[in-house]
C-alpha atoms as a PDB file:
ATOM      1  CA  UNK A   1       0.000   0.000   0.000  1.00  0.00           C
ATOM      2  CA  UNK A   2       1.206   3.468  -0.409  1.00  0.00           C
ATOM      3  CA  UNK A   3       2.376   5.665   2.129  1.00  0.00           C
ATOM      4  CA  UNK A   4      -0.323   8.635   1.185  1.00  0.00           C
ATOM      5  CA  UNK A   5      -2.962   5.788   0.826  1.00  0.00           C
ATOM      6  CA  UNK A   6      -1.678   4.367   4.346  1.00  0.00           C
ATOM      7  CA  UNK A   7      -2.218   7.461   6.234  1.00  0.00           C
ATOM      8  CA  UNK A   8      -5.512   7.914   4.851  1.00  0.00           C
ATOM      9  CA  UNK A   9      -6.582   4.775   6.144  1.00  0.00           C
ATOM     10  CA  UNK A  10      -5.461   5.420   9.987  1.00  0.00           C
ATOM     11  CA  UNK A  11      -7.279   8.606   9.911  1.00  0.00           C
ATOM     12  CA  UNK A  12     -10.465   6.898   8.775  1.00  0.00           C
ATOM     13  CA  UNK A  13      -9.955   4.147  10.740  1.00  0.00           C
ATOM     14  CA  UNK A  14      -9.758   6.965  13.878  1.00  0.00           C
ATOM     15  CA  UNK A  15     -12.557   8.852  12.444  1.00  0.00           C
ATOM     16  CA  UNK A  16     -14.717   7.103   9.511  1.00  0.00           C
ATOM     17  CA  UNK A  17     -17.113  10.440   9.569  1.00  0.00           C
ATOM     18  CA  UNK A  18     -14.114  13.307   9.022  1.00  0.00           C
ATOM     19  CA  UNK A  19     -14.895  14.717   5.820  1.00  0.00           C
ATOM     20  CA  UNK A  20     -12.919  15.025   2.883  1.00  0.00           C
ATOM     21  CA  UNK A  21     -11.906  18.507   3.185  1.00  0.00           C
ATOM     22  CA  UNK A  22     -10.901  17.645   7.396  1.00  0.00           C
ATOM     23  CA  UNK A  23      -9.047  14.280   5.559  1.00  0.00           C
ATOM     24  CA  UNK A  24      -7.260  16.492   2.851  1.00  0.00           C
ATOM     25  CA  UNK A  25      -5.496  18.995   5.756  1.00  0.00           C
ATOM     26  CA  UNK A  26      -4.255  15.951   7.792  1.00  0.00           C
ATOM     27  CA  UNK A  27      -2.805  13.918   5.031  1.00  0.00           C
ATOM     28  CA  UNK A  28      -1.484  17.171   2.678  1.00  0.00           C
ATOM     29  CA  UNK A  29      -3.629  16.441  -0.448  1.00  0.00           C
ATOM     30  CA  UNK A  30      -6.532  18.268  -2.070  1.00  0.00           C
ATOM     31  CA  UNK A  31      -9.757  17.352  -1.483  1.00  0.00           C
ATOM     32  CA  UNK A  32     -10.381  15.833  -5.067  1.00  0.00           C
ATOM     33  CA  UNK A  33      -7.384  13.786  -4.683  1.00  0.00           C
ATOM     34  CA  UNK A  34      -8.723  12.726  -1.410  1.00  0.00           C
ATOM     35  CA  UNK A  35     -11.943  11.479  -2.899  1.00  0.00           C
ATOM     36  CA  UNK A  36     -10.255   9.781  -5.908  1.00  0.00           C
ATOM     37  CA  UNK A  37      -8.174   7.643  -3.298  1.00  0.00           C
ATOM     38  CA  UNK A  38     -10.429   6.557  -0.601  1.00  0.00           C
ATOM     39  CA  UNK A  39     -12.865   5.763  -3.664  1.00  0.00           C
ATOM     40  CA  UNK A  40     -10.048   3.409  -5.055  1.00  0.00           C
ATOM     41  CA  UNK A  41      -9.421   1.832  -1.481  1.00  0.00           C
ATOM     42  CA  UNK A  42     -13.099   1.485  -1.018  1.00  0.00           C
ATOM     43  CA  UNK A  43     -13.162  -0.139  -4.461  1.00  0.00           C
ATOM     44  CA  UNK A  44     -10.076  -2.193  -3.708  1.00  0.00           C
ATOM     45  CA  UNK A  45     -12.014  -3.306  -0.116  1.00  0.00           C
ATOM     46  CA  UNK A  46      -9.523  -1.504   2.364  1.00  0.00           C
ATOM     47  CA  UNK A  47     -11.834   0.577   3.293  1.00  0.00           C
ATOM     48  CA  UNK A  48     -15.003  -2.311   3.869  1.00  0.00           C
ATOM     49  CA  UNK A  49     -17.294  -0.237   5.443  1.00  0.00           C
ATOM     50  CA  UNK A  50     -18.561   2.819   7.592  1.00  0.00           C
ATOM     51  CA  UNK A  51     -20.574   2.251  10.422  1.00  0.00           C
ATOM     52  CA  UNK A  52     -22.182   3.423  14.069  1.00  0.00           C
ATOM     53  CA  UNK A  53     -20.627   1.429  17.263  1.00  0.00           C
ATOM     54  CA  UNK A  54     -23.912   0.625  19.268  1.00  0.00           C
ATOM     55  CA  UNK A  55     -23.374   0.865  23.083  1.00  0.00           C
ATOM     56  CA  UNK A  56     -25.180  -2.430  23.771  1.00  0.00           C
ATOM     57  CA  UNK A  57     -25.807  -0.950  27.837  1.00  0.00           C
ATOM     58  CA  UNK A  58     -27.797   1.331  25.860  1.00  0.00           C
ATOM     59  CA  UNK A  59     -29.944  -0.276  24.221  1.00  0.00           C
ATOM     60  CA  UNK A  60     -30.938  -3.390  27.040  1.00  0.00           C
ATOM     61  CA  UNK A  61     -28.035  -5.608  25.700  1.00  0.00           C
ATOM     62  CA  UNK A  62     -25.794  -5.133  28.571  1.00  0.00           C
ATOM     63  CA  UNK A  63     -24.445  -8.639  29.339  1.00  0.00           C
ATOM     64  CA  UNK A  64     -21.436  -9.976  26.055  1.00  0.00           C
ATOM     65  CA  UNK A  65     -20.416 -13.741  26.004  1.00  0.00           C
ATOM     66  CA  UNK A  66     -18.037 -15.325  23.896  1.00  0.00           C
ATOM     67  CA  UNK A  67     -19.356 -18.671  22.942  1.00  0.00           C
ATOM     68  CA  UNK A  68     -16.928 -21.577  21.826  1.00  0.00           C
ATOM     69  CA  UNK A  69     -18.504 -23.746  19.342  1.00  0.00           C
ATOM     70  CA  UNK A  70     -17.434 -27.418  18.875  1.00  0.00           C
ATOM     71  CA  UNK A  71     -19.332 -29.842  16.521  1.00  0.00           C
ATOM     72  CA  UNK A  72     -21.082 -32.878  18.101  1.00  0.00           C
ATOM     73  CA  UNK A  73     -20.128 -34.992  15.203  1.00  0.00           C
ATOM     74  CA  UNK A  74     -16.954 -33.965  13.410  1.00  0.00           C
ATOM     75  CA  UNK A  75     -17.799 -35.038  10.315  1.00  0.00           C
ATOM     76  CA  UNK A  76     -21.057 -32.810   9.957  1.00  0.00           C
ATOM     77  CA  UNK A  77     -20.297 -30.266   7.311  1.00  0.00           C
ATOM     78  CA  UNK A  78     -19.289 -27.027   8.139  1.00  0.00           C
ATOM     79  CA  UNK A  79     -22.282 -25.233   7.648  1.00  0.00           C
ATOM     80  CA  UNK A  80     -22.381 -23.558  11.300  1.00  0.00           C
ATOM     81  CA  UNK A  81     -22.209 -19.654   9.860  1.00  0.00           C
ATOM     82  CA  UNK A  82     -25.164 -20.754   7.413  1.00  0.00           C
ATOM     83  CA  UNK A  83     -27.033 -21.985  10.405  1.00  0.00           C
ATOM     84  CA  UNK A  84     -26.519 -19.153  13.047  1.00  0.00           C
ATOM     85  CA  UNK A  85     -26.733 -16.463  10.666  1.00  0.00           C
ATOM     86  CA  UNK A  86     -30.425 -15.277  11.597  1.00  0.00           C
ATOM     87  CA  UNK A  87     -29.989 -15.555  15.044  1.00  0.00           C
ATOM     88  CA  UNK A  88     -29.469 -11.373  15.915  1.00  0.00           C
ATOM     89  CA  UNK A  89     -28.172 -11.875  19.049  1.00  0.00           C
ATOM     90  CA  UNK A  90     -25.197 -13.151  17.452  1.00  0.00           C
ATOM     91  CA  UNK A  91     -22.487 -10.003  16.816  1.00  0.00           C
ATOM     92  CA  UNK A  92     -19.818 -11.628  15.376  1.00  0.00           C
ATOM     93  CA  UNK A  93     -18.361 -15.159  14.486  1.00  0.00           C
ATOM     94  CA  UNK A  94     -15.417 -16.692  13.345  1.00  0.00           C
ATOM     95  CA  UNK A  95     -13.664 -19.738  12.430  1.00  0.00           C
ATOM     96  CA  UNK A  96     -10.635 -20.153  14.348  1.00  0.00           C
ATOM     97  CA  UNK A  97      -7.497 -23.102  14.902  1.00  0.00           C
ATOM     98  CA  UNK A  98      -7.911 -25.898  18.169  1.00  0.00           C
ATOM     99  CA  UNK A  99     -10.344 -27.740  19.723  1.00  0.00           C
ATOM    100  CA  UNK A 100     -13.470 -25.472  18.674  1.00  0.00           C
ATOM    101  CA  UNK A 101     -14.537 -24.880  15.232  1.00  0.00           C
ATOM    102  CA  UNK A 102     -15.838 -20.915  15.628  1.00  0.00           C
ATOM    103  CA  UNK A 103     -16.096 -18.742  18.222  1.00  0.00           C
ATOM    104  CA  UNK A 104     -18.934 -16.286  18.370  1.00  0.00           C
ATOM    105  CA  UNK A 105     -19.562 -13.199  20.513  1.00  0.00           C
ATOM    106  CA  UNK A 106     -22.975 -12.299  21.604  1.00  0.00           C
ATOM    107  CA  UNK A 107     -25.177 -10.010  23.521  1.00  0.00           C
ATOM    108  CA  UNK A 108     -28.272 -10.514  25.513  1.00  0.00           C
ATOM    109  CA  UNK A 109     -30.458  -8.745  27.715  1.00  0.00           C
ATOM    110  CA  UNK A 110     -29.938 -11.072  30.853  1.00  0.00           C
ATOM    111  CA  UNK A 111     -28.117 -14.438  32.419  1.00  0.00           C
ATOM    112  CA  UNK A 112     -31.467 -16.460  31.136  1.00  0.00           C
ATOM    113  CA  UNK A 113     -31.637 -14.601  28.302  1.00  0.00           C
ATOM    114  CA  UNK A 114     -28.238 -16.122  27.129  1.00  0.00           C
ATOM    115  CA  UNK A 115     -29.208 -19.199  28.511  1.00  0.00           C
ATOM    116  CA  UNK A 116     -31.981 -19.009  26.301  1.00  0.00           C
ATOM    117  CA  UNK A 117     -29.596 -18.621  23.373  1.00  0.00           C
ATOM    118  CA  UNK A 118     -27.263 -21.357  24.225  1.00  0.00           C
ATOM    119  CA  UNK A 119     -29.992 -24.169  23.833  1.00  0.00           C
ATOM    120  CA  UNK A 120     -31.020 -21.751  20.666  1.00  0.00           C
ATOM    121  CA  UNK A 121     -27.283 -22.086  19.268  1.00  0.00           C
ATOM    122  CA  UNK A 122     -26.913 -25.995  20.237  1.00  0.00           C
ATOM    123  CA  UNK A 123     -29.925 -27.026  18.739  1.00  0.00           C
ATOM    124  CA  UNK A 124     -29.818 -25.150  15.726  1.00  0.00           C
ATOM    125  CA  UNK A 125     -26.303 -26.025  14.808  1.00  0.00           C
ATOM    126  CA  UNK A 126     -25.976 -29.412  16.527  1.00  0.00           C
ATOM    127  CA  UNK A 127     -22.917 -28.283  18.535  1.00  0.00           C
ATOM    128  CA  UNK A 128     -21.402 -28.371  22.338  1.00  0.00           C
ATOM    129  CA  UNK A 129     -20.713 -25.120  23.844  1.00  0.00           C
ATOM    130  CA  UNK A 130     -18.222 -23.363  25.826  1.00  0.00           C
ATOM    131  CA  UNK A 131     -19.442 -19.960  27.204  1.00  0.00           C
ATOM    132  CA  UNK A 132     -17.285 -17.285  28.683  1.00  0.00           C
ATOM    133  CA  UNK A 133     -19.207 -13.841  30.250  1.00  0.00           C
ATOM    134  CA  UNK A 134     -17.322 -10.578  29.544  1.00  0.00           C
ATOM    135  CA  UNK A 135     -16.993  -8.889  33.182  1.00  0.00           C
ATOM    136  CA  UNK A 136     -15.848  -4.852  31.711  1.00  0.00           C
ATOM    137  CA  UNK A 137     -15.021  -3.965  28.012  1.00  0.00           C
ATOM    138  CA  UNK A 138     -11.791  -1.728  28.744  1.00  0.00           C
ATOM    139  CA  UNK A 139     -11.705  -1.411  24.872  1.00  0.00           C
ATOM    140  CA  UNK A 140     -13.124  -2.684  21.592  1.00  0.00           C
ATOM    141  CA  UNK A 141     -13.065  -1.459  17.890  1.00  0.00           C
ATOM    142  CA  UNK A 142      -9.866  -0.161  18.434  1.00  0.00           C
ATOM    143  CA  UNK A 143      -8.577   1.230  14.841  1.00  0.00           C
ATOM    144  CA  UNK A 144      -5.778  -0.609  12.681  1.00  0.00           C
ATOM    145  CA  UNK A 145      -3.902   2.505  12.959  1.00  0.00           C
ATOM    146  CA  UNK A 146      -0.556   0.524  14.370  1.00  0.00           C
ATOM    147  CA  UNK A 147      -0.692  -2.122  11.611  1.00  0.00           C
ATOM    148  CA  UNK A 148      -0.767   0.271   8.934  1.00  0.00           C
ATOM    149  CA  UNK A 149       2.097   2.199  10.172  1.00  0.00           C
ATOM    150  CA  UNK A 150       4.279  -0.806  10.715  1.00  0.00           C
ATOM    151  CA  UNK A 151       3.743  -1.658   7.196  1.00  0.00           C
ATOM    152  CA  UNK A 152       7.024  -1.437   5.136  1.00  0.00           C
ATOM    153  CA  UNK A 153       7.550   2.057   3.588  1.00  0.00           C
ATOM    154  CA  UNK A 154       4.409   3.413   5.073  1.00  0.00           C
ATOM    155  CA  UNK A 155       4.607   6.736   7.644  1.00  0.00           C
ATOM    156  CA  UNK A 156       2.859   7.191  11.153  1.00  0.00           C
ATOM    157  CA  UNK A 157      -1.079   7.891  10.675  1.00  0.00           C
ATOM    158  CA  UNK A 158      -1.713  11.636  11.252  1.00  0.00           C
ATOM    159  CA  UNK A 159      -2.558  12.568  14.490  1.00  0.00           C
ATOM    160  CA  UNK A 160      -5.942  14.743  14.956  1.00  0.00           C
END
């Protein structure tokens, strides 16, 4: 990637609403230049997507879990995203290396509401579960900014 398309990435990344003009002054281009680069990295799928971080406290979600998923029988296919993919409490999920096939991370209302999902999850997938409740969230979401800077040739993001 290069450098001028690096730093424009870390201050997205840090801010996905600054505006083109606010973008142009921190990385030194002009604002059409701007635009004509983070449309190529959006075209490219650097940039995948802009979107609003939900506080789940806020909005009655308040207890996360990270739920281990292991297939009963190992020779099932692997059709667990398929399966769990209209289930909304269900944030994220992904496949990962060792003894469980995916991990997902979800948010509920209450201790029997993720109970509730659990038996959801197992019988709708046909897998054993291994369930660990997040306590405090010192920090999520945290921008790439560090990755893109260690990236050979690249330069520091621009701080605000």
């Amino acid at each position: 990637m290069e450098e001028i398309d690096a730093r424009i990435a870390a201050v997205l990344a840090a801010d996905g609403r600054c505006s083109f003009t606010d973008l142009a002054e921190r990385v030194g281009l002009s604002v059409s230049a701007v635009h004509q680069r983070v449309r190529r990295l959006e075209k490219r799928g650097v940039i995948r997507s802009y979107a609003a971080l939900i506080d789940g406290d806020q909005i009655g979600l308040p207890l996360t879990a990270f739920v281990s998923l292991t297939p009963i029988d190992p020779a099932a296919p692997d059709d667990y995203p398929l399966a769990l993919a209209t289930i909304e409490e269900i944030e994220s999920c992904h496949s990962v290396a060792g003894v469980e096939s995916y991990i997902i991370k979800v948010r509920v209302a209450s201790p029997s509401a993720l109970e509730a999902l659990l038996a959801r999850i197992r019988a709708v997938a046909a897998v054993s579960t291994r369930t660990t409740v997040v306590l405090s969230t010192p920090f999520e979401h945290r921008p790439l900014l560090a990755a893109v800077a260690a990236q050979p040739g690249t330069a520091p993001p621009v701080p605000d």
